[in-house]
PDB file of N, CA and C in Angstrom:
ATOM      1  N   UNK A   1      52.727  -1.210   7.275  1.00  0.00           N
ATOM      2  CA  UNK A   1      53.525  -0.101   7.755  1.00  0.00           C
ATOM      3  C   UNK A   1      53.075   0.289   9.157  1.00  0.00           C
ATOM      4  N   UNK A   2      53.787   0.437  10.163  1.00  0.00           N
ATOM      5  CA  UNK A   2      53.792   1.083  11.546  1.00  0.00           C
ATOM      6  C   UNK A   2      53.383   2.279  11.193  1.00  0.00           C
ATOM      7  N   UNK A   3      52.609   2.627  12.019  1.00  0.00           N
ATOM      8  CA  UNK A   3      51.929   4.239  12.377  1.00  0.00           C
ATOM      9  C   UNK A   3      52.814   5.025  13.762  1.00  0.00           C
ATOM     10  N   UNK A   4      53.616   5.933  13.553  1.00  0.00           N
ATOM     11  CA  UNK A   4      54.313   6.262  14.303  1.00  0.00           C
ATOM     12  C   UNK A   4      53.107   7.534  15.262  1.00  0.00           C
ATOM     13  N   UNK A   5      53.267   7.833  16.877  1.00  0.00           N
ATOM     14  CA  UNK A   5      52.306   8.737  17.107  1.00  0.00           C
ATOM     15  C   UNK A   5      53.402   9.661  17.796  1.00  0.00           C
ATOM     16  N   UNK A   6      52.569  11.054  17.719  1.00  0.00           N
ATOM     17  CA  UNK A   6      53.599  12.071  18.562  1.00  0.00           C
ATOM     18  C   UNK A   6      52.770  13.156  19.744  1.00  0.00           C
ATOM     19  N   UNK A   7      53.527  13.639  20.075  1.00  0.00           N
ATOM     20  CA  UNK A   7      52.880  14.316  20.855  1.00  0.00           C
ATOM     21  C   UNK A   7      52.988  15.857  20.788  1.00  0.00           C
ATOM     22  N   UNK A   8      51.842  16.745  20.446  1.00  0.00           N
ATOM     23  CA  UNK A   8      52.176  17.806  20.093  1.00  0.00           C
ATOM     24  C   UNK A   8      52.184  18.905  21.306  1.00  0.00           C
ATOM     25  N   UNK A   9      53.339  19.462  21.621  1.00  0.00           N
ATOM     26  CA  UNK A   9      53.909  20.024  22.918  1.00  0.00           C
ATOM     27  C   UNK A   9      53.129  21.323  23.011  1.00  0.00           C
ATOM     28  N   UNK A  10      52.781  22.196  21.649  1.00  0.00           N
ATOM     29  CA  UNK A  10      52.174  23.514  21.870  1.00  0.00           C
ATOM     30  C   UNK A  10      50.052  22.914  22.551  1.00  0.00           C
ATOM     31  N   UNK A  11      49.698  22.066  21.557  1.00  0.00           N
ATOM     32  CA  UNK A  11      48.668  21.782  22.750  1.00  0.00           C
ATOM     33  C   UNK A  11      48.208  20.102  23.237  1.00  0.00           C
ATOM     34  N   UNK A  12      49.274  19.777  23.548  1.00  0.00           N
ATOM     35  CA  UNK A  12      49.164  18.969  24.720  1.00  0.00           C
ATOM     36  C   UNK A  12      48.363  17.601  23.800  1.00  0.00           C
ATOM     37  N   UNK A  13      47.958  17.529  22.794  1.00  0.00           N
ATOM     38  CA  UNK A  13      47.200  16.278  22.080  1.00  0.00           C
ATOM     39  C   UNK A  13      48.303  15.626  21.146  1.00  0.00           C
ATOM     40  N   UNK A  14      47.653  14.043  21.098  1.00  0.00           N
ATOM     41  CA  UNK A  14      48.674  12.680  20.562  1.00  0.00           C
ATOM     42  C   UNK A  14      47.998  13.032  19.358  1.00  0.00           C
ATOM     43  N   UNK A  15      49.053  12.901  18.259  1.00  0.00           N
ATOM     44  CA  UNK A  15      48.486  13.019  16.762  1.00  0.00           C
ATOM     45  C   UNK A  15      49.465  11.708  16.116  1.00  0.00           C
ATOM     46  N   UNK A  16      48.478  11.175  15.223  1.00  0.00           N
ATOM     47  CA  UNK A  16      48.855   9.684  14.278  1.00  0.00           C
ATOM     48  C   UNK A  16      49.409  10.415  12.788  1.00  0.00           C
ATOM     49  N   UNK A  17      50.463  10.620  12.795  1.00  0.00           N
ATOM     50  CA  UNK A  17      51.469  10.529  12.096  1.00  0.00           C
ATOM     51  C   UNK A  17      52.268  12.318  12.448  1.00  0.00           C
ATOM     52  N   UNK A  18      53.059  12.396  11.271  1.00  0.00           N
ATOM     53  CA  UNK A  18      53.443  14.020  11.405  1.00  0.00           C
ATOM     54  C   UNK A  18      52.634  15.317  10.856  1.00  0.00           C
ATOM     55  N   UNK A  19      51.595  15.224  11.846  1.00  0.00           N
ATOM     56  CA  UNK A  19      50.825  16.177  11.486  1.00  0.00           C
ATOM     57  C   UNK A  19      51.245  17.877  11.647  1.00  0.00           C
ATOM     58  N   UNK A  20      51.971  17.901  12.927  1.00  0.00           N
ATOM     59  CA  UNK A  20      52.411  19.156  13.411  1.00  0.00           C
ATOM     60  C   UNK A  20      53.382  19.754  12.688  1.00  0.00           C
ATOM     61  N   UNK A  21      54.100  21.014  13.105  1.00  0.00           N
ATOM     62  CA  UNK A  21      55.489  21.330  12.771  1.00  0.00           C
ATOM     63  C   UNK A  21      56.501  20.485  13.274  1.00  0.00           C
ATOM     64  N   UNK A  22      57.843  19.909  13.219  1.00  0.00           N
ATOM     65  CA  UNK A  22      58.568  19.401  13.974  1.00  0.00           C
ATOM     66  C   UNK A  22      58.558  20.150  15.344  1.00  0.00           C
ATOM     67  N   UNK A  23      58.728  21.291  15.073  1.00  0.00           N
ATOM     68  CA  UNK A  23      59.601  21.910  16.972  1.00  0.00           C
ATOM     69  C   UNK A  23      58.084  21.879  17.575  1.00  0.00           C
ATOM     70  N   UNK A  24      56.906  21.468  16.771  1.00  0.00           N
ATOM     71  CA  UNK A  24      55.648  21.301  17.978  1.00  0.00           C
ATOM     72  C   UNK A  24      55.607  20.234  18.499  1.00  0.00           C
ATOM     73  N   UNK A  25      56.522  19.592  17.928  1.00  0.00           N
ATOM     74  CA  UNK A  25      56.171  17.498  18.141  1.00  0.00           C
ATOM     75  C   UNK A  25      57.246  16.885  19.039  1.00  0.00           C
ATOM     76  N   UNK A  26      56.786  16.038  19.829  1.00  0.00           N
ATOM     77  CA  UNK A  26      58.086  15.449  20.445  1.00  0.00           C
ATOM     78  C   UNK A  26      57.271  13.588  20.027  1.00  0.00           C
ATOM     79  N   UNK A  27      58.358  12.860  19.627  1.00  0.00           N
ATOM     80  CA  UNK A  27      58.006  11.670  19.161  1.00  0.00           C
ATOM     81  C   UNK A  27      59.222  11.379  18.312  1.00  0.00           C
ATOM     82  N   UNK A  28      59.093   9.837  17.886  1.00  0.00           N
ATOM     83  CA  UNK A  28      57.955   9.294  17.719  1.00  0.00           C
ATOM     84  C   UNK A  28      57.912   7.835  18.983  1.00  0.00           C
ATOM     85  N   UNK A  29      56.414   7.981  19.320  1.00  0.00           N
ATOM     86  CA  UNK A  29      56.521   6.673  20.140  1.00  0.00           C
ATOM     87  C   UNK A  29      55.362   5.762  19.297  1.00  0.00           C
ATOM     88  N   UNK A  30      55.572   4.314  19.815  1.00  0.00           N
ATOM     89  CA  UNK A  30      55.114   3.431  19.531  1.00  0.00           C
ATOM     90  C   UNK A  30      53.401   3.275  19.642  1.00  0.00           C
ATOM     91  N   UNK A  31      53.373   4.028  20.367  1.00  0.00           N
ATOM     92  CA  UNK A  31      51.133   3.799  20.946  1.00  0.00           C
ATOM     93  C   UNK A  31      50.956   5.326  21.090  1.00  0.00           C
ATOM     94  N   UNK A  32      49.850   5.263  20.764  1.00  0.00           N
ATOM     95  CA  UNK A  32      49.178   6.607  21.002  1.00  0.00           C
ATOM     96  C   UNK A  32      49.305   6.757  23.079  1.00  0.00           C
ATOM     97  N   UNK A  33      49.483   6.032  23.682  1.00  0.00           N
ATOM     98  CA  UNK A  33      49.313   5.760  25.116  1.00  0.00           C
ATOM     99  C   UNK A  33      50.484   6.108  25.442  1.00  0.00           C
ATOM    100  N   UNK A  34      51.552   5.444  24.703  1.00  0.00           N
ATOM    101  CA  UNK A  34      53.287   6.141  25.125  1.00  0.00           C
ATOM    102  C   UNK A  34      53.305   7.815  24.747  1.00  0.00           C
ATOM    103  N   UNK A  35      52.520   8.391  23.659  1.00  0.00           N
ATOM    104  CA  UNK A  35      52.680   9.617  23.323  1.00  0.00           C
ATOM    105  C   UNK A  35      51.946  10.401  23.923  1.00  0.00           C
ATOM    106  N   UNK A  36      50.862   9.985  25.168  1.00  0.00           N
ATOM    107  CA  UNK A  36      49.926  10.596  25.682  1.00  0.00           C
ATOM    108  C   UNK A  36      51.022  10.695  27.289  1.00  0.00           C
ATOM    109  N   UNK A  37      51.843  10.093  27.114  1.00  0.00           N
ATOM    110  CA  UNK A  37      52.815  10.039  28.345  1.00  0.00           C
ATOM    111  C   UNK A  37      53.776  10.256  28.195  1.00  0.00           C
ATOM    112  N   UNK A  38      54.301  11.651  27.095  1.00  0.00           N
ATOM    113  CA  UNK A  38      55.188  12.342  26.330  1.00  0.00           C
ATOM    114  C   UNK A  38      55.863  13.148  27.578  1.00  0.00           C
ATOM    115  N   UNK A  39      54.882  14.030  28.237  1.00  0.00           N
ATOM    116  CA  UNK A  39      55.516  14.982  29.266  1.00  0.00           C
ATOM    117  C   UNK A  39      56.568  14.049  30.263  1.00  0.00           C
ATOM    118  N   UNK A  40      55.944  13.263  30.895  1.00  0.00           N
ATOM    119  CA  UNK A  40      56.595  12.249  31.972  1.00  0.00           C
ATOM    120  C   UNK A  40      57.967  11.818  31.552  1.00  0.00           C
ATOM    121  N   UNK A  41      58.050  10.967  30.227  1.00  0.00           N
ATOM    122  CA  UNK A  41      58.910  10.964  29.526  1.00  0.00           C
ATOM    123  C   UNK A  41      59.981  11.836  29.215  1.00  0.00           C
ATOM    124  N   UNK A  42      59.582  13.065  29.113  1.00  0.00           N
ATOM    125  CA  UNK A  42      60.556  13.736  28.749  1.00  0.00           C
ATOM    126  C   UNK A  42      61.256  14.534  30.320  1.00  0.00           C
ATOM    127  N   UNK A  43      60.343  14.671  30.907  1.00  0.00           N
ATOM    128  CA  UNK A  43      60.806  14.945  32.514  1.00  0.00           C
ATOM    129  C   UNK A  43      61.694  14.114  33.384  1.00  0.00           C
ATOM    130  N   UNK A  44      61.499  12.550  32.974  1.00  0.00           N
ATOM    131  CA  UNK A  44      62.051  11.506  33.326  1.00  0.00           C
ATOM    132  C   UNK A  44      63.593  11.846  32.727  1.00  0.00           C
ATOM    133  N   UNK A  45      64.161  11.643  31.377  1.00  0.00           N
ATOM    134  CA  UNK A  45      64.709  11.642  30.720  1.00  0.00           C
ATOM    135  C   UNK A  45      65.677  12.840  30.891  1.00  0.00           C
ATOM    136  N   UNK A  46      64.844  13.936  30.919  1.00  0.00           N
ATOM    137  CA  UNK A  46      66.085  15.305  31.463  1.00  0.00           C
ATOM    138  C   UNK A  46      66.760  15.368  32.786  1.00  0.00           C
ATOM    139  N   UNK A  47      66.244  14.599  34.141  1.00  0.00           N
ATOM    140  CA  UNK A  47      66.447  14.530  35.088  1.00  0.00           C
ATOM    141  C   UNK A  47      67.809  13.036  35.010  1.00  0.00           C
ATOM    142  N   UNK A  48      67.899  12.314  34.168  1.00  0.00           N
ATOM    143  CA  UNK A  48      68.379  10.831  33.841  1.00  0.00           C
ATOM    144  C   UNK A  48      69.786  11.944  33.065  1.00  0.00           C
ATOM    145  N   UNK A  49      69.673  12.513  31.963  1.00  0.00           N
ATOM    146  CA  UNK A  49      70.911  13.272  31.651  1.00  0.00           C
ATOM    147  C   UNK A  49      71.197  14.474  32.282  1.00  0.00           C
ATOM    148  N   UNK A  50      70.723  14.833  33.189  1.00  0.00           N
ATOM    149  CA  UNK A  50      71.304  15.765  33.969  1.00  0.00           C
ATOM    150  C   UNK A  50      71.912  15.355  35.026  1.00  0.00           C
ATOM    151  N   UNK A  51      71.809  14.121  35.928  1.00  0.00           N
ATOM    152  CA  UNK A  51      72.266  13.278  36.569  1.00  0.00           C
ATOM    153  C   UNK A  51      73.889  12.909  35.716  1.00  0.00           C
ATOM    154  N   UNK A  52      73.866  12.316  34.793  1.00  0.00           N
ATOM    155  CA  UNK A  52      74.599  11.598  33.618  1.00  0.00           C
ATOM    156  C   UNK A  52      75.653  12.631  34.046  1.00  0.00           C
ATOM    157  N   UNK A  53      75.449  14.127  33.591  1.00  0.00           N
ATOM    158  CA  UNK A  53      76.172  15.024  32.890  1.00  0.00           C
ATOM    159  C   UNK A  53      77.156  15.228  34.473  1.00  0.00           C
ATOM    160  N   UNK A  54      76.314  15.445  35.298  1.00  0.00           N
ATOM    161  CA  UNK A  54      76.964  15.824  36.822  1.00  0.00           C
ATOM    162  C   UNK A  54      78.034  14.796  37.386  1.00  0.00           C
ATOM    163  N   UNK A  55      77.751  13.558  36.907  1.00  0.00           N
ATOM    164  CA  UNK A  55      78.274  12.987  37.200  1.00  0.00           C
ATOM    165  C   UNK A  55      79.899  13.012  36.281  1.00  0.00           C
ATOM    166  N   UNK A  56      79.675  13.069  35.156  1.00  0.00           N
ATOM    167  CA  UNK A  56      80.900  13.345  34.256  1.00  0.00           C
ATOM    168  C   UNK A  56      81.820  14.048  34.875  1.00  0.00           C
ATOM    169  N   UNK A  57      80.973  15.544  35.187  1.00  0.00           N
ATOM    170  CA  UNK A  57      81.645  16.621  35.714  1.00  0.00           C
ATOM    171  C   UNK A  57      82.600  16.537  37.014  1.00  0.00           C
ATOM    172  N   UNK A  58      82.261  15.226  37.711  1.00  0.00           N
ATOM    173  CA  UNK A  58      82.989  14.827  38.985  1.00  0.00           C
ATOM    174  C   UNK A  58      84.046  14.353  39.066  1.00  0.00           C
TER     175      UNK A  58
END
């Protein structure tokens, strides 16, 4: 079985499996290394659909 890791948003540490509440967790990624690079990710990603969305709007 795969070990899914997440990243827990209230303090900032990668936890190996669902340890948190959901709305504390953002995941699931593949490596503890992708979930330690949760923020980037998700900064990346809002800037990628906010782009998306603007563009719709045109």
């Amino acid at each position: 079985m795969m070990t899914d890791y997440w990243y827990n948003l209230e303090t900032g540490a990668v936890e190996e499996g669902m340890v948190s509440p959901g709305y504390d967790r953002a995941g699931p990624f593949t490596s503890a290394e992708e979930a330690a690079k949760a923020p980037e990710i998700i900064k990346q990603r809002s800037k990628q659909w906010a782009a998306e969305d603007a563009a719709e709007d045109r």
